[in-house]
Protein backbone atom coordinates (compact mmCIF):
# COMPACT_ATOMS: atom_id res chain seq x y z
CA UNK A 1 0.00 0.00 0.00
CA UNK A 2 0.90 3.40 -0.55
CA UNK A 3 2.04 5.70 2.43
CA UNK A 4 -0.11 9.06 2.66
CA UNK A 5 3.19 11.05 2.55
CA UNK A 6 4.09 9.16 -0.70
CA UNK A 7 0.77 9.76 -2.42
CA UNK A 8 1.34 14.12 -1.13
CA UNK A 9 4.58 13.83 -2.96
CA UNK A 10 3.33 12.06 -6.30
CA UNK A 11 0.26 14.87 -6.28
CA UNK A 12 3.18 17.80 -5.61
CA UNK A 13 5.21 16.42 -8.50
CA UNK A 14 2.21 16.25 -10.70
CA UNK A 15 1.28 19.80 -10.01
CA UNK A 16 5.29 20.93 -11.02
CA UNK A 17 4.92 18.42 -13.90
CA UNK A 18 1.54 20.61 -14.92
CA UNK A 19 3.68 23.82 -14.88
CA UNK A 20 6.26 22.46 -17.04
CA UNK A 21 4.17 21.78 -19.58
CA UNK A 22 2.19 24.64 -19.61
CA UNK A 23 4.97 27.07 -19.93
CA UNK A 24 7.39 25.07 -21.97
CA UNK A 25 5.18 26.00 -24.50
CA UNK A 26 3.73 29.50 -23.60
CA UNK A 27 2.71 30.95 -26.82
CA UNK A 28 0.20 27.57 -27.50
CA UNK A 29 -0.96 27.60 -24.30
CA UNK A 30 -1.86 31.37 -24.56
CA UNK A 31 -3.85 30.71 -27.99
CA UNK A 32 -5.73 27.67 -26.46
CA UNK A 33 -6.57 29.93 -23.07
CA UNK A 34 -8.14 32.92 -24.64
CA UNK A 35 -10.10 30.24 -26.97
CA UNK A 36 -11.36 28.65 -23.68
CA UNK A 37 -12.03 32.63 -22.72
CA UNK A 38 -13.73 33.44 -25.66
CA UNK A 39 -16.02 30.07 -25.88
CA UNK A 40 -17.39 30.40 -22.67
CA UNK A 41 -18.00 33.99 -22.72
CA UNK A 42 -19.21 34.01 -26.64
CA UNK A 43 -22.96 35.35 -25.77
CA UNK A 44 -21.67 38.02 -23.82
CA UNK A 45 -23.01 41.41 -24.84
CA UNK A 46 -19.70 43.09 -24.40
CA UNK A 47 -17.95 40.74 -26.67
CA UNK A 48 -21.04 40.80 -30.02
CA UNK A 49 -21.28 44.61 -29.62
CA UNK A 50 -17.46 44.10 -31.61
CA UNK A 51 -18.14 41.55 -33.76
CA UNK A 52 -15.88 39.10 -32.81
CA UNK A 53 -18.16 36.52 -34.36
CA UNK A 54 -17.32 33.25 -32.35
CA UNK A 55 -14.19 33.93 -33.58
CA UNK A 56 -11.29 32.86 -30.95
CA UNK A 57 -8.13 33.34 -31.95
CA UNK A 58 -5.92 35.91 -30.97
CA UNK A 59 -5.43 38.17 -34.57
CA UNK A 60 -9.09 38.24 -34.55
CA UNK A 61 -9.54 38.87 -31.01
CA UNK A 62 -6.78 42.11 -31.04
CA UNK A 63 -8.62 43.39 -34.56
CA UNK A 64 -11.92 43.54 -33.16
CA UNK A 65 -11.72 44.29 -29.29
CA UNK A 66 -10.48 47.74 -28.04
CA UNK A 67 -8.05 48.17 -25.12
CA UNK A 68 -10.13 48.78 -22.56
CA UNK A 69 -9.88 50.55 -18.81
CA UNK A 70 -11.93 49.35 -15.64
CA UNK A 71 -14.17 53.09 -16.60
CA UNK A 72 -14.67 51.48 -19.87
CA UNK A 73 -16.58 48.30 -18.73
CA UNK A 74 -18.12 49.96 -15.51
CA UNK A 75 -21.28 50.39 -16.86
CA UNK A 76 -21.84 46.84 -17.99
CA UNK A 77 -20.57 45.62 -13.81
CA UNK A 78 -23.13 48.09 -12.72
CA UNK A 79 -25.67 46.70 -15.01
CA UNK A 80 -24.52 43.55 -13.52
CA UNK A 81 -24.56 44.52 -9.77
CA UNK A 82 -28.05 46.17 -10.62
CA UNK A 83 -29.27 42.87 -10.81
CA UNK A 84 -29.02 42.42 -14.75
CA UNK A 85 -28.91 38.46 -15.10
CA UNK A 86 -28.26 38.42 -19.31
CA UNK A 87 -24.91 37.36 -20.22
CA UNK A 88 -23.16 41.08 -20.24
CA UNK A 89 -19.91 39.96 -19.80
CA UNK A 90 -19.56 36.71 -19.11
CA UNK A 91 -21.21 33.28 -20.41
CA UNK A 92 -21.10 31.79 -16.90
CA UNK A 93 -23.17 33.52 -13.36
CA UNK A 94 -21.07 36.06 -11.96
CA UNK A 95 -21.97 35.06 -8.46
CA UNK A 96 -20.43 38.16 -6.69
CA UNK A 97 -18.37 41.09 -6.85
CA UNK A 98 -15.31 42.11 -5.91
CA UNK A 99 -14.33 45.22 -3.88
CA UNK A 100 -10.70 46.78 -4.82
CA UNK A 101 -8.76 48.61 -2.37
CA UNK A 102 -9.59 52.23 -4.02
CA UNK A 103 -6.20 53.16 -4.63
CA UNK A 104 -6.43 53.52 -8.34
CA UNK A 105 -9.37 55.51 -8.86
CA UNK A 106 -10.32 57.23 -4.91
CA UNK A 107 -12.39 54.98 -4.52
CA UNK A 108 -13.52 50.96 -4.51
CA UNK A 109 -14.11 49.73 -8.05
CA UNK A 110 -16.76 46.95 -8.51
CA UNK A 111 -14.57 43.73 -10.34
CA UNK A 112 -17.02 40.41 -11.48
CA UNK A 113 -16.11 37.60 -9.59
CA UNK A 114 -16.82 33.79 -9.99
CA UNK A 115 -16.17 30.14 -9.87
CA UNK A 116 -13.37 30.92 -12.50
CA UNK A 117 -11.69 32.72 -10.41
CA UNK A 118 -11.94 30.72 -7.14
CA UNK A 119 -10.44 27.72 -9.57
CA UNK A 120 -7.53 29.93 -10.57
CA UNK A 121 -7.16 30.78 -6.95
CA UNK A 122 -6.80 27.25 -5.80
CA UNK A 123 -4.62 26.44 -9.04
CA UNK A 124 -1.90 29.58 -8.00
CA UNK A 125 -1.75 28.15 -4.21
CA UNK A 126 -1.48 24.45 -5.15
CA UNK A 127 1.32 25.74 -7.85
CA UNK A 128 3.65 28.09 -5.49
CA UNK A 129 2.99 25.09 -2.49
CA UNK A 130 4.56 22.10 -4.46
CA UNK A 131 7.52 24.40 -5.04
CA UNK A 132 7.64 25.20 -1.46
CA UNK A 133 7.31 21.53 -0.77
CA UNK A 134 8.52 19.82 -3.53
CA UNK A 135 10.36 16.45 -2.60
CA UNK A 136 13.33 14.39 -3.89
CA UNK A 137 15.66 15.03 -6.56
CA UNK A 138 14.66 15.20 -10.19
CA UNK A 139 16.92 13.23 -12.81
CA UNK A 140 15.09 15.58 -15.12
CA UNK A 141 16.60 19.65 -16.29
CA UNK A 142 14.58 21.51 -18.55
CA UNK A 143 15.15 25.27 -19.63
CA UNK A 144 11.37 26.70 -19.34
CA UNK A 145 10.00 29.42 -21.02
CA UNK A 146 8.19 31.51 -18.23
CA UNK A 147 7.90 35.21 -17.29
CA UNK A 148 8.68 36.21 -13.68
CA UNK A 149 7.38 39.58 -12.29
CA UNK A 150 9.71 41.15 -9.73
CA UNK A 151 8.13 43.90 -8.10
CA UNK A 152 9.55 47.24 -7.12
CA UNK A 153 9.24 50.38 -5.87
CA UNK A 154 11.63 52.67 -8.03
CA UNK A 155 11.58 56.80 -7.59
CA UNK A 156 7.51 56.22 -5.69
CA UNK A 157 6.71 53.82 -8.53
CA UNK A 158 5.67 50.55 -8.84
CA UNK A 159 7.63 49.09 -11.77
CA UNK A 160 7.45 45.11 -11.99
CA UNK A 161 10.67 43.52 -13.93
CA UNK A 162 9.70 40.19 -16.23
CA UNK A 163 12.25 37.48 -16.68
CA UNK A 164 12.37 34.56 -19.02
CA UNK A 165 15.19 32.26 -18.03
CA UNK A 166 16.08 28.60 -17.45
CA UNK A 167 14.32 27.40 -14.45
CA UNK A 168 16.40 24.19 -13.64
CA UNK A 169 14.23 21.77 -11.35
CA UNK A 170 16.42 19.67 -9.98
CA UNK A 171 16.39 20.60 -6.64
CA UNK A 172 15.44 19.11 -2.88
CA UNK A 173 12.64 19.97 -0.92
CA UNK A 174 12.44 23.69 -0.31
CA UNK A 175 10.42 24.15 2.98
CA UNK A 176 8.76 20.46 3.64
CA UNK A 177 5.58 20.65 5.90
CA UNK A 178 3.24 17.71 6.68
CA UNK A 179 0.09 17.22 8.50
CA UNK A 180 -0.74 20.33 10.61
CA UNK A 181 -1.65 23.84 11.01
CA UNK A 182 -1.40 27.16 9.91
CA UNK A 183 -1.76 30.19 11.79
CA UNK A 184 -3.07 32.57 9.63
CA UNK A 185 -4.02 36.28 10.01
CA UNK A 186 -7.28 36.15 7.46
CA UNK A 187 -10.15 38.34 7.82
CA UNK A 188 -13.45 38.03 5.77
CA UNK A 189 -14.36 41.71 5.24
CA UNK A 190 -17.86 42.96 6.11
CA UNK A 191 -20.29 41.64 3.03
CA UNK A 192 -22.88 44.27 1.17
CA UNK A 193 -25.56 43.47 -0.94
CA UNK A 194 -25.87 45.04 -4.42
CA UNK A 195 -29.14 46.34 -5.49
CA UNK A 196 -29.64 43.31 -7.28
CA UNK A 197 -28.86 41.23 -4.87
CA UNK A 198 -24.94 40.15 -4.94
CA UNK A 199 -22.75 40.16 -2.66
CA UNK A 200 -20.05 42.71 -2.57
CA UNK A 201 -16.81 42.18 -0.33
CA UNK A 202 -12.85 42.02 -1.31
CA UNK A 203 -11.57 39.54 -3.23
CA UNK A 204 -10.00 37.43 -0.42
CA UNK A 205 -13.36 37.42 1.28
CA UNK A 206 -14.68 35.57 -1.32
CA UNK A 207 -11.85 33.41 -1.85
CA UNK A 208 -12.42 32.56 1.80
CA UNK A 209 -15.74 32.07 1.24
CA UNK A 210 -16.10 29.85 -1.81
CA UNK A 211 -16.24 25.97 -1.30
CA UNK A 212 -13.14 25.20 -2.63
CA UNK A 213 -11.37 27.43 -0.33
CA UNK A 214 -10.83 24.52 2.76
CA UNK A 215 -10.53 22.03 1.10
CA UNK A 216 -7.34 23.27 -1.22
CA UNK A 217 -6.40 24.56 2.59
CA UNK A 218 -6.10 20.86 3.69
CA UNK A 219 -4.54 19.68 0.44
CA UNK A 220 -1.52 22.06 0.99
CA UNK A 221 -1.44 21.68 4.68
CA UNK A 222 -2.32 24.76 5.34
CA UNK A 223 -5.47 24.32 7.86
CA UNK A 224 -5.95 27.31 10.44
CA UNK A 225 -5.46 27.26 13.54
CA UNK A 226 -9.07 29.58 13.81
CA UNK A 227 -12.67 28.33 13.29
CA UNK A 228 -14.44 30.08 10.56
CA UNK A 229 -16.60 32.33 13.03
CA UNK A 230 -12.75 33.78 14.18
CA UNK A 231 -11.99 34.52 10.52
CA UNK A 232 -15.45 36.11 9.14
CA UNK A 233 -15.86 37.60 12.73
CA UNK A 234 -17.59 41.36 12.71
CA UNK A 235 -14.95 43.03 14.99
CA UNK A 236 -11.18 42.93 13.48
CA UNK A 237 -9.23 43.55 16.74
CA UNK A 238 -11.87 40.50 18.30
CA UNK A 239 -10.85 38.19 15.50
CA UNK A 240 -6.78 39.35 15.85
CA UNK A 241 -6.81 38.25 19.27
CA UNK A 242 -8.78 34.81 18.81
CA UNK A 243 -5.95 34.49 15.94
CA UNK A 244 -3.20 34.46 18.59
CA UNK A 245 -5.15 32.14 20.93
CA UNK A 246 -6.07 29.49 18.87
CA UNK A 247 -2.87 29.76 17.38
CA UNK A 248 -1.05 29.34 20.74
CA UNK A 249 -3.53 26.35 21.42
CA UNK A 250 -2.22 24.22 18.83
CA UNK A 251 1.31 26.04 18.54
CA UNK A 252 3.22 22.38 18.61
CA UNK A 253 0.81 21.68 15.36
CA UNK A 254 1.50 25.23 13.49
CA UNK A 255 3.58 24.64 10.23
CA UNK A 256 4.01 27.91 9.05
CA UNK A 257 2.62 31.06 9.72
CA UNK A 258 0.71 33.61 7.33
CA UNK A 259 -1.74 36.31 6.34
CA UNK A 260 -1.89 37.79 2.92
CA UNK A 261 -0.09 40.85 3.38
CA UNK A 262 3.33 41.18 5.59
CA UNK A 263 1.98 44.20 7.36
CA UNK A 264 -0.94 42.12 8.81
CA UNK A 265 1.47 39.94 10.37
CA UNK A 266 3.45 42.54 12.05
CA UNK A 267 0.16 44.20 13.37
CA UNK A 268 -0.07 40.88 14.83
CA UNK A 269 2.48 40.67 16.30
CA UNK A 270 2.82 44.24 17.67
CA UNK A 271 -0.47 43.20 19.78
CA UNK A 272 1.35 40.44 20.36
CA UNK A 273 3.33 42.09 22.49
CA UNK A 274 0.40 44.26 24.35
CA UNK A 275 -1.87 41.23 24.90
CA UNK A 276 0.51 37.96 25.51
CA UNK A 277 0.13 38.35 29.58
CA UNK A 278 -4.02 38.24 28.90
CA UNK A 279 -3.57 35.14 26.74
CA UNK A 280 -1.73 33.19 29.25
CA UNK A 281 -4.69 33.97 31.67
CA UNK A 282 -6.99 32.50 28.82
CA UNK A 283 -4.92 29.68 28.74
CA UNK A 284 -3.83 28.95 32.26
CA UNK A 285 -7.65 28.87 33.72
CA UNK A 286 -9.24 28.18 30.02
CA UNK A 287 -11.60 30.98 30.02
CA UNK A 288 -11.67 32.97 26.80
CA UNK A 289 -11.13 36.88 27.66
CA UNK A 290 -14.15 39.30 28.45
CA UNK A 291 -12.94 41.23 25.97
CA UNK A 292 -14.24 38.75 23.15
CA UNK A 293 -18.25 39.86 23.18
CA UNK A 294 -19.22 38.62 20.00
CA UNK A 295 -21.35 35.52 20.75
CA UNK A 296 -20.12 33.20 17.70
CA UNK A 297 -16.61 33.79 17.90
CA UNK A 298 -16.89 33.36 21.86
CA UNK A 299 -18.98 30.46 21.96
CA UNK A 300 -16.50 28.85 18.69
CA UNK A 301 -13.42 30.16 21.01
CA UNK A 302 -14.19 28.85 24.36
CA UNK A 303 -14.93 25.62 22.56
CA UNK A 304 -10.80 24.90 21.84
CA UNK A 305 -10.23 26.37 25.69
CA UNK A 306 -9.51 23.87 28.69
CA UNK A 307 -7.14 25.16 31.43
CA UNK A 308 -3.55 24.39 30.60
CA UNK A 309 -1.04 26.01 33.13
CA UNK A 310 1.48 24.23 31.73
CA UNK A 311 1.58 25.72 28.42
CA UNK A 312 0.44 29.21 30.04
CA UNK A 313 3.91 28.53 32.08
CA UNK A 314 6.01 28.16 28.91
CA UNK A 315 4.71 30.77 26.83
CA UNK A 316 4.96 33.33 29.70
CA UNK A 317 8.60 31.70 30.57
CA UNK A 318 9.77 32.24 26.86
CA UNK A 319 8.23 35.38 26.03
CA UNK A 320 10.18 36.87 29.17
CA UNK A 321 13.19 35.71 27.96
CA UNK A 322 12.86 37.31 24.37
CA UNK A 323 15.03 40.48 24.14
CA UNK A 324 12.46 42.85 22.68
CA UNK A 325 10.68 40.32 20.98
CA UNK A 326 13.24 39.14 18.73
CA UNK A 327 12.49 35.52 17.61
CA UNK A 328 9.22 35.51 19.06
CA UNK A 329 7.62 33.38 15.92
CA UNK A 330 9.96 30.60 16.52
CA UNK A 331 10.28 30.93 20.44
CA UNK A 332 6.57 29.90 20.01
CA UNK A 333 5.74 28.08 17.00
CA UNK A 334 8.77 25.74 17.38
CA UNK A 335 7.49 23.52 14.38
CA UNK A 336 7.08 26.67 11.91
CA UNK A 337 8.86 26.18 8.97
CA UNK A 338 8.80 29.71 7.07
CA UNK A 339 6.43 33.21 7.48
CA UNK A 340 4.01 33.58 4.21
CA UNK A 341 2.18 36.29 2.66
CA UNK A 342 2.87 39.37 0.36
CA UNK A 343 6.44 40.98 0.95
CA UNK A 344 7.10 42.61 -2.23
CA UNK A 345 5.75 46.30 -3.69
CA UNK A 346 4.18 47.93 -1.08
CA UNK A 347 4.54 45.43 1.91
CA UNK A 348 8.33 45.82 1.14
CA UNK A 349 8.61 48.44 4.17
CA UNK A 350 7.72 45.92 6.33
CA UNK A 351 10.23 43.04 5.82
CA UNK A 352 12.18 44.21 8.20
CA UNK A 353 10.10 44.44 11.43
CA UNK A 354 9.04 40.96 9.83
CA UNK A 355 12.26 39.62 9.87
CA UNK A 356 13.05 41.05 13.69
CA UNK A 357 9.79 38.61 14.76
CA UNK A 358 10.94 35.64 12.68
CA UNK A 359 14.33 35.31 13.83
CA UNK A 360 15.75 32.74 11.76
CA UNK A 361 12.99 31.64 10.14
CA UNK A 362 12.72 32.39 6.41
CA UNK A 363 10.60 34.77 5.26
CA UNK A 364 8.55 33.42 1.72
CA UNK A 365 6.72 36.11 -0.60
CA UNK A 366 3.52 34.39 -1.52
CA UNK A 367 1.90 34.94 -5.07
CA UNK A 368 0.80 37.89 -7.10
CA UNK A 369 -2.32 39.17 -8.48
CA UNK A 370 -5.36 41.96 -7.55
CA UNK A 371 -8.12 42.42 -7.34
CA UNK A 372 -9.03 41.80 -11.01
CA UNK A 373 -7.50 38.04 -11.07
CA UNK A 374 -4.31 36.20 -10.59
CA UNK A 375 -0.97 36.92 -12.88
CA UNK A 376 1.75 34.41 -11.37
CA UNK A 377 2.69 32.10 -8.61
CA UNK A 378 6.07 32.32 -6.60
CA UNK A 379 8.22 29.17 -7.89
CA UNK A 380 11.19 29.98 -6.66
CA UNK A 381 10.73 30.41 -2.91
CA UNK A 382 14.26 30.05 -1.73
CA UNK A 383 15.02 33.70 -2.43
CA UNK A 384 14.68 36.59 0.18
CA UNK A 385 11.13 38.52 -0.70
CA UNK A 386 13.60 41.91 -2.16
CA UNK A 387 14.62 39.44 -4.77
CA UNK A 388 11.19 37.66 -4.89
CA UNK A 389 9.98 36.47 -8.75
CA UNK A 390 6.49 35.46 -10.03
CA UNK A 391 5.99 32.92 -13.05
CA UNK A 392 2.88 33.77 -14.78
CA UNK A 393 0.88 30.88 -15.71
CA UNK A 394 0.15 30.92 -18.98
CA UNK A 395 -3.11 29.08 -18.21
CA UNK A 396 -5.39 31.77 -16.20
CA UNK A 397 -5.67 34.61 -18.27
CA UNK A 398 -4.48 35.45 -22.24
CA UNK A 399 -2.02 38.49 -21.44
CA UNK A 400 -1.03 41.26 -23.87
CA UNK A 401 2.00 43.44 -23.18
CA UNK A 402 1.94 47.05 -24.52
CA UNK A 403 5.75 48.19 -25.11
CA UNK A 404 6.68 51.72 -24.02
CA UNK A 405 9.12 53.93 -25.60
CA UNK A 406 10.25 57.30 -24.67
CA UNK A 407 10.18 59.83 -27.01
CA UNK A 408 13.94 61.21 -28.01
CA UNK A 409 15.67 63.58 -26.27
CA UNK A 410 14.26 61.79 -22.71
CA UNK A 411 16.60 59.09 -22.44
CA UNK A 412 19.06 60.93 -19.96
CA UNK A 413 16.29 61.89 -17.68
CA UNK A 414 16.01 59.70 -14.31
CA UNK A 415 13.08 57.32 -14.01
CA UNK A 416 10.51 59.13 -12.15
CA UNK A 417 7.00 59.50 -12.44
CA UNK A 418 6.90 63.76 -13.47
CA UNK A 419 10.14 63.39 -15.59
CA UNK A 420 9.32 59.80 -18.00
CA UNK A 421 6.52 59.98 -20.50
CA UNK A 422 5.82 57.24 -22.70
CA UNK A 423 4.73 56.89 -25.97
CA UNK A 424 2.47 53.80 -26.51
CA UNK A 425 2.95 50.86 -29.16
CA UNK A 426 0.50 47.71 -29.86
CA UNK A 427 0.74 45.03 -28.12
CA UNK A 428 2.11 42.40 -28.02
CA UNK A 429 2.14 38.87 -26.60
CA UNK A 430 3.54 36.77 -23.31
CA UNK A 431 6.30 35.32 -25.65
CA UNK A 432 6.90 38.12 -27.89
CA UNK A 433 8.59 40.74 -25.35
CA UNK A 434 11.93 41.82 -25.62
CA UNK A 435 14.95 42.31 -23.74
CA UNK A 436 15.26 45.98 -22.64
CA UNK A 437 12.00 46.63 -23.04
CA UNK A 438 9.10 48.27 -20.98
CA UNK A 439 5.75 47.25 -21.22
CA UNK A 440 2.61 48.05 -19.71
CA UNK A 441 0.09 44.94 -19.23
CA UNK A 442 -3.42 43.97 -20.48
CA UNK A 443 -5.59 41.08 -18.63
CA UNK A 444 -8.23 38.89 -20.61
CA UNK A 445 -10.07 36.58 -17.53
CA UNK A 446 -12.39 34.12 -17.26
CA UNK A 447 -14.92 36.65 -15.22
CA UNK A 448 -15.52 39.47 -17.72
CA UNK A 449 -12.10 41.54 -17.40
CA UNK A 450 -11.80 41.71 -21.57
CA UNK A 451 -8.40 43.36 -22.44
CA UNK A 452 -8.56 45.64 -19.21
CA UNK A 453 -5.31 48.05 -18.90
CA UNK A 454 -3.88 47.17 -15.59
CA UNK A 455 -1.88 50.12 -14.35
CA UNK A 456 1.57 48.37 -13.80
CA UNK A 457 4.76 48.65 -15.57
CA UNK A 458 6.88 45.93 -16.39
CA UNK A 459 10.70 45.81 -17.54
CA UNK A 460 12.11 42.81 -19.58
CA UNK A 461 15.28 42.07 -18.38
CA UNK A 462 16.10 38.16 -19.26
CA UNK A 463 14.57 36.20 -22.14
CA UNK A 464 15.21 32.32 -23.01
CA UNK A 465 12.99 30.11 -25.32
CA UNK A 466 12.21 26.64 -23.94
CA UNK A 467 14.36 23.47 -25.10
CA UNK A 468 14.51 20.60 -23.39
CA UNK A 469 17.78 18.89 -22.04
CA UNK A 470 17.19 14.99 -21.40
């Protein structure tokens, strides 16, 4: 019979065996996505009002349907929202929408959401988890044609660098877990109702919400520590504290710890350091905090609590010991094998402070996307989160690539916002970038974002076509 661990590895290897073949050849896979796009979404008002036809292939697709900005298809999502049920953008139900974070336009945009993109989802953490876990050495070397996106903050932008080199796979297990926990720093955001009914939240929220969600949690060993009334409770700084609890509970179970962005985790850990003394109390006589009032995440709470002086002893014993909390993560979580979530861009700032609460333990960037869907999964894990890449998988969305040039006489002039203006070319495809280049990118999803401008820049710096060495 086959071990459980064996039959983990043989479903890791399959999942890296998947990404080979998908980006070894890029440029087919591309072509046979956007058909897969375009079939499913064929009825959609959006896509007849250009004629596309039924067409599906990419010349057609670029000839007939204009580049596009989120202002451009906003009053087809409102339509939607409103309660409009035709196929406007999409073939398939959107089932809710998506809240962004505001920071493009002032204010929240309203993004489609649906079962496309939860699958997507679950495909980008099962992809960057078998190359955190991946076991055993491969006899096998192949030079892969994938992009990786290295974010940046340059002169108060956010320029993204794109790489296409050899990706050699013959490596040992990166950061094994097995069978345990995860203490992770989610929230599900408070949840609106459009006028016609759907709901509205952030993305994550419904990620968290959608079926799939625990399931591919337990597949990658990444189970919270935190019942589900902890993670969708109402009150943040209620659900924060039953995060640490529960995580302290089971901290001989906790593999790795998380939350999607790094400066969630140093919040954390910054109440951490006001509230550890309370905890113990929770622990020692296994009553659950008066400060915890709402009745589902209390009565879910208390249900993990039994008094346990003995652990209240050694947490309070090693937390005293900690010279201002350096270490604290693995003081605690002696099992924890790395700290997850988004380092790069924006969270940058915080790698430090992240780093001063991790001690030795590595820190991991996790994937990269927004609101408006996935673009690539973090397959090489080993690197420190400044150096952190992202392979886009050529599979979840056809992506165009509009090259930027600067007009002559500019070339001198430093990189900055008020001093670089671009002229714009056509664009172009995933493997049809150059070296040396700068390029803008365009998104065609599964849930109605049809060759949407996403306000990123991106700088070729590495190219290699796949070949395979045997």
């Amino acid at each position: 019979p086959i071990s459980p661990v064996k039959m983990r590895v043989v479903s890791l290897e399959g999942v890296i065996d998947e990404f080979e073949a998908l980006t070894k050849d890029a440029g087919r896979t591309q072509r046979e996505t956007l058909q897969k796009i375009l079939e499913q979404n064929g009825e959609a008002e959006y896509l007849q009002k250009f004629g596309l036809g039924g067409r599906t292939d990419p010349e057609s697709f670029k000839a007939c349907i204009p580049l596009a900005t989120h202002c451009d298809l906003e009053p087809y999502i409102q339509r939607i929202a409103d309660g409009d049920t035709s196929p406007v953008l999409t073939g398939k139900p959107i089932s809710s929408i998506s809240l962004s974070s505001g920071t493009t336009q002032g204010r929240p945009k309203f993004i489609p959401f649906n079962d496309e993109l939860v699958r997507t989802t679950m495909q980008i953490y099962r992809t960057s988890f078998a190359f955190r876990n991946r076991c055993g050495f491969r006899t096998r070397s192949r030079t892969q044609f994938f992009f990786s996106l290295i974010p940046r903050i340059v002169s108060k932008e956010l320029v993204i660098f794109i790489t296409a080199s050899n990706h050699k796979l013959d490596v040992c297990r990166e950061y094994p877990i097995g069978n345990g926990k995860a203490l992770q720093f989610i929230y599900g955001s408070k949840q609106a109702k459009t006028k016609g009914g759907l709901i509205a939240t952030t993305a994550t929220t419904n990620v968290y919400r959608s079926e799939q969600f625990k399931p591919t949690m337990k597949d990658i060993q990444s189970q919270c520590t935190s019942p589900d009334e902890v993670i969708f409770g109402s009150d943040f700084q209620q659900s924060l504290y039953c995060h640490l609890l529960c995580g302290l509970i089971y901290s001989d179970e906790v593999q790795l710890v998380s939350s999607t962005f790094a400066h969630s985790i140093v919040h954390a850990f910054r109440t951490f350091e006001q509230v550890w003394e309370e905890l113990c109390t929770d622990i020692r006589e296994g009553v659950l905090s008066s400060r915890i009032t709402l009745p589902s995440v209390r009565e879910a709470v208390s249900k993990l609590l039994s008094p346990n002086p003995s652990l209240a002893d050694s947490i309070r014993s090693k937390c005293v010991r900690l010279s201002n909390w350096y270490g604290v993560i693995p003081e605690l979580w002696p099992n924890a094998k790395y700290v997850y979530g988004i380092m790069t861009g924006s969270m940058e700032p915080y790698s430090k402070k992240l780093r001063h609460y991790a001690g030795g333990l590595p820190l991991v960037s996790s994937d990269y996307g927004s609101s408006e869907g996935w673009i690539g999964a973090n397959v090489n894990p080993s690197v420190p989160p400044e150096l952190a890449s992202f392979a886009v998988l050529p599979d979840i969305g056809f992506f165009e690539f509009i090259p930027l040039e600067k007009p002559k006489g500019l070339q001198q002039l430093p990189k900055t916002a008020s001093t670089v203006h671009y002229t714009e070319s056509e664009p172009v495809g995933l493997t049809q970038v150059e070296v040396g280049k700068e390029y803008e990118i365009v998104i065609t999803n599964f849930a109605g974002i049809i060759a949407v401008l996403y306000s990123l820049r991106f700088y070729l710096v590495s190219c290699s076509f796949g070949k395979e060495n045997l």
